[in-house]
Protein backbone atom coordinates (compact mmCIF):
# COMPACT_ATOMS: atom_id res chain seq x y z
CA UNK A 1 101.94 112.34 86.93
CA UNK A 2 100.59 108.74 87.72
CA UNK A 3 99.27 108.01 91.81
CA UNK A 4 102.11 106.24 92.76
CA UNK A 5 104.78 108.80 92.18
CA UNK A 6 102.60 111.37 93.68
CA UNK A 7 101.94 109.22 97.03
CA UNK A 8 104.36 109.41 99.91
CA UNK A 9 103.64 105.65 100.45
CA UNK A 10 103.95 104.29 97.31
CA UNK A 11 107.45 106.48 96.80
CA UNK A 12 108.65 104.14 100.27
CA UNK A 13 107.41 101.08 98.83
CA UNK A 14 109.22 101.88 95.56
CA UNK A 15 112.66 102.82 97.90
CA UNK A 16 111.94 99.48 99.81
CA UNK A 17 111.33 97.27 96.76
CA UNK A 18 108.40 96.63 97.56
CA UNK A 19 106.42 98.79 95.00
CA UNK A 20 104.22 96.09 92.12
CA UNK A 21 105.11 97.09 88.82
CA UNK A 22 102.22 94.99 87.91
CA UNK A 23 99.36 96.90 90.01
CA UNK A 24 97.39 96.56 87.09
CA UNK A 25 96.64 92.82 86.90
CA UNK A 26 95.58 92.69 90.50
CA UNK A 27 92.10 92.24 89.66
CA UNK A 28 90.50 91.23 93.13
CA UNK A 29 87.46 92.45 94.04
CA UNK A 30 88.53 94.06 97.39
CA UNK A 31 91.78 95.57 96.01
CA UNK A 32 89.53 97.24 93.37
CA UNK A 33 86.61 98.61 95.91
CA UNK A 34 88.47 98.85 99.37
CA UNK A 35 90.56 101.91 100.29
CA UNK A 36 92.60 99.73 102.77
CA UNK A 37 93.61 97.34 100.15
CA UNK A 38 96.44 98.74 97.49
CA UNK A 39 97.47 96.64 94.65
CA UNK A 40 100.68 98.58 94.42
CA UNK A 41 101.61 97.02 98.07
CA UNK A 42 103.77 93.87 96.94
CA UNK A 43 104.09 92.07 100.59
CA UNK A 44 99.92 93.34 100.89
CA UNK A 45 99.02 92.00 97.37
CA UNK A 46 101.00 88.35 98.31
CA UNK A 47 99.44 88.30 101.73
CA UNK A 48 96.17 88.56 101.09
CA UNK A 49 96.68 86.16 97.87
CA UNK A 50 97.83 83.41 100.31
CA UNK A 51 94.90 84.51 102.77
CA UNK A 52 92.54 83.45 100.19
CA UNK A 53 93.58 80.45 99.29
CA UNK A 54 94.15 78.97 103.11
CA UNK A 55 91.38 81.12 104.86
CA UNK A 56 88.06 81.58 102.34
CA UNK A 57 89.12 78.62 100.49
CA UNK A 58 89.54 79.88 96.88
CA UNK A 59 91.82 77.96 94.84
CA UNK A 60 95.71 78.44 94.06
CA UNK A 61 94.96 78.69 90.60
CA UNK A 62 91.92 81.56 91.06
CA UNK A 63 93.85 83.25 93.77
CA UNK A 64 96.99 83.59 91.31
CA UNK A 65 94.73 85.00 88.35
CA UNK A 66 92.91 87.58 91.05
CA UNK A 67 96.20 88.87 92.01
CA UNK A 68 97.91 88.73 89.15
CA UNK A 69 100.68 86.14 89.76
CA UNK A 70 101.13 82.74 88.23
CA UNK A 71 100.77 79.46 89.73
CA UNK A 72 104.49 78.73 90.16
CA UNK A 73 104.77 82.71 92.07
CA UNK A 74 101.83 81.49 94.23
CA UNK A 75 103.81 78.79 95.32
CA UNK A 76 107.00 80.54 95.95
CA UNK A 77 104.96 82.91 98.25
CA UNK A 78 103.53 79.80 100.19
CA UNK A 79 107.26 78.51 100.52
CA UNK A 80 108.61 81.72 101.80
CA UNK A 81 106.07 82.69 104.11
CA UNK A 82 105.88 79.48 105.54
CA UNK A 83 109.79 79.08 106.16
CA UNK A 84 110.32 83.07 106.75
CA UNK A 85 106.85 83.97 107.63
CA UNK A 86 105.93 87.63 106.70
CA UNK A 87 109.30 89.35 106.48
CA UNK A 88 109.97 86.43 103.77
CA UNK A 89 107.43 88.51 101.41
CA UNK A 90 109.47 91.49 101.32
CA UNK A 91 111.49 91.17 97.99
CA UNK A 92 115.43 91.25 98.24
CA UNK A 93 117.46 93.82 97.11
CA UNK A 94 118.25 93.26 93.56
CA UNK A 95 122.02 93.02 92.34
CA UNK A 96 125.24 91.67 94.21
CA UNK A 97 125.14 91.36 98.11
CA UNK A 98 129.24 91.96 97.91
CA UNK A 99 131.85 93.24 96.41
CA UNK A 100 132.40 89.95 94.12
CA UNK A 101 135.35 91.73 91.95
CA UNK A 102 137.34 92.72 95.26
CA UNK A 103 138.27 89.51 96.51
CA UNK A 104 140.47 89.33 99.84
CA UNK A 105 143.46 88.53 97.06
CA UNK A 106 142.73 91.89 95.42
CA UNK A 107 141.76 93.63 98.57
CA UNK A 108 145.46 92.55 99.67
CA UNK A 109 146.98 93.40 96.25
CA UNK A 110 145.68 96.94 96.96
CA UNK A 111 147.14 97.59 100.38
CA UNK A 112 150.11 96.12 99.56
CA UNK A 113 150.32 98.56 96.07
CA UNK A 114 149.23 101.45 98.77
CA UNK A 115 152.47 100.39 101.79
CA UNK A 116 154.67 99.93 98.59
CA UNK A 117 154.23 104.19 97.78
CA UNK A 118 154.26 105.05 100.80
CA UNK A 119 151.30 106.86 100.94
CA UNK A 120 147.78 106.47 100.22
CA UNK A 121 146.88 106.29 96.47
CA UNK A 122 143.61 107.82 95.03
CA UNK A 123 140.92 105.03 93.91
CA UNK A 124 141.66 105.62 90.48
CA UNK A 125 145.13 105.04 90.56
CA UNK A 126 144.08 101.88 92.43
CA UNK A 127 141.20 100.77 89.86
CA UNK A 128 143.80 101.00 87.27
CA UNK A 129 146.64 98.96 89.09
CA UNK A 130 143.76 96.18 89.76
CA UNK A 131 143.24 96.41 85.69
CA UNK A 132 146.08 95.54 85.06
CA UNK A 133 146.85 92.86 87.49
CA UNK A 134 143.39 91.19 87.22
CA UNK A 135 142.71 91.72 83.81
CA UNK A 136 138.87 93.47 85.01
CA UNK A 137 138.17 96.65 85.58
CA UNK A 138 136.57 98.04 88.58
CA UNK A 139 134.88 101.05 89.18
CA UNK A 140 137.06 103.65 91.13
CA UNK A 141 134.19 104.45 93.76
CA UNK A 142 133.87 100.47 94.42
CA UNK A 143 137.37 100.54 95.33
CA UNK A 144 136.66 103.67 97.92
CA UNK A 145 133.78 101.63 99.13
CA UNK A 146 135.75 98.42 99.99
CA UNK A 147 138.85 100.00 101.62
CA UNK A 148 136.19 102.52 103.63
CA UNK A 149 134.47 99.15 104.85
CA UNK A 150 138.10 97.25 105.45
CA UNK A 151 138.99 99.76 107.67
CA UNK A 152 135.56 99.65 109.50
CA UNK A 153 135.90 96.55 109.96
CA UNK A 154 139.44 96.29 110.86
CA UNK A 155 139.02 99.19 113.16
């Protein structure tokens, strides 16, 4: 079993996103000898890879190899921290923010479908009326999700 899945933290940073898959490459002297300093800590490893560069004057280029970024990642860092300041460093979620495939025009296809039976219809029967109205398919649970958060937000 490898230290990171055995470590409460590094199981939160791995929840959070924010785990480095590439721990490995961090080759900076403190990150190897300081308890404190954990090359699995993404926002930590970026930080402090910035820090170096702007406080103790080590160059983009070194500070990238020592931490196990490129150039062009270095960067990216510098831009987001500078326009979102820390929080910037924490990665996004991965993967769609919405639910692209249910439109407001399918959305409204699907509670019209539901007043037109007169009842309310399960998500599969709904998935498979959007199939073939849309021509896509759509998982059943995504359309439980949507209607759940239409009504939340509808009240």
């Amino acid at each position: 079993m490898s230290r990171e899945s055995q470590d409460p933290k590094h199981k939160a940073l791995k929840q959070s996103g924010a785990l480095n898959a590439a721990a490995e490459r961090v080759i900076d002297e403190h990150f190897l000898n300081q308890e404190f300093f954990d090359p699995y800590d993404l926002v930590q490893v970026k930080y402090e890879m910035l820090r170096r560069v702007r406080v103790d004057g080590v160059s983009a280029t070194q500070a990238a190899r020592d931490f196990g970024f490129s150039r062009t990642a270095f960067y990216q860092a510098l831009s987001v921290l500078q326009e979102q300041g820390l929080p910037g460093l924490v990665p996004n979620r991965p993967g769609p923010k919405t639910a692209h495939k249910l439109s407001e025009v399918v959305m409204e296809f699907i509670e019209l479908q539901q007043q037109e039976a007169g009842e309310v219809l399960r998500p599969a029967a709904l998935a498979e009326m959007v199939s073939k109205e849309f021509d896509f398919s759509i998982h059943p649970r995504s359309v439980e999700r949507a209607l759940a958060n239409r009504r939340k937000k509808n009240g």
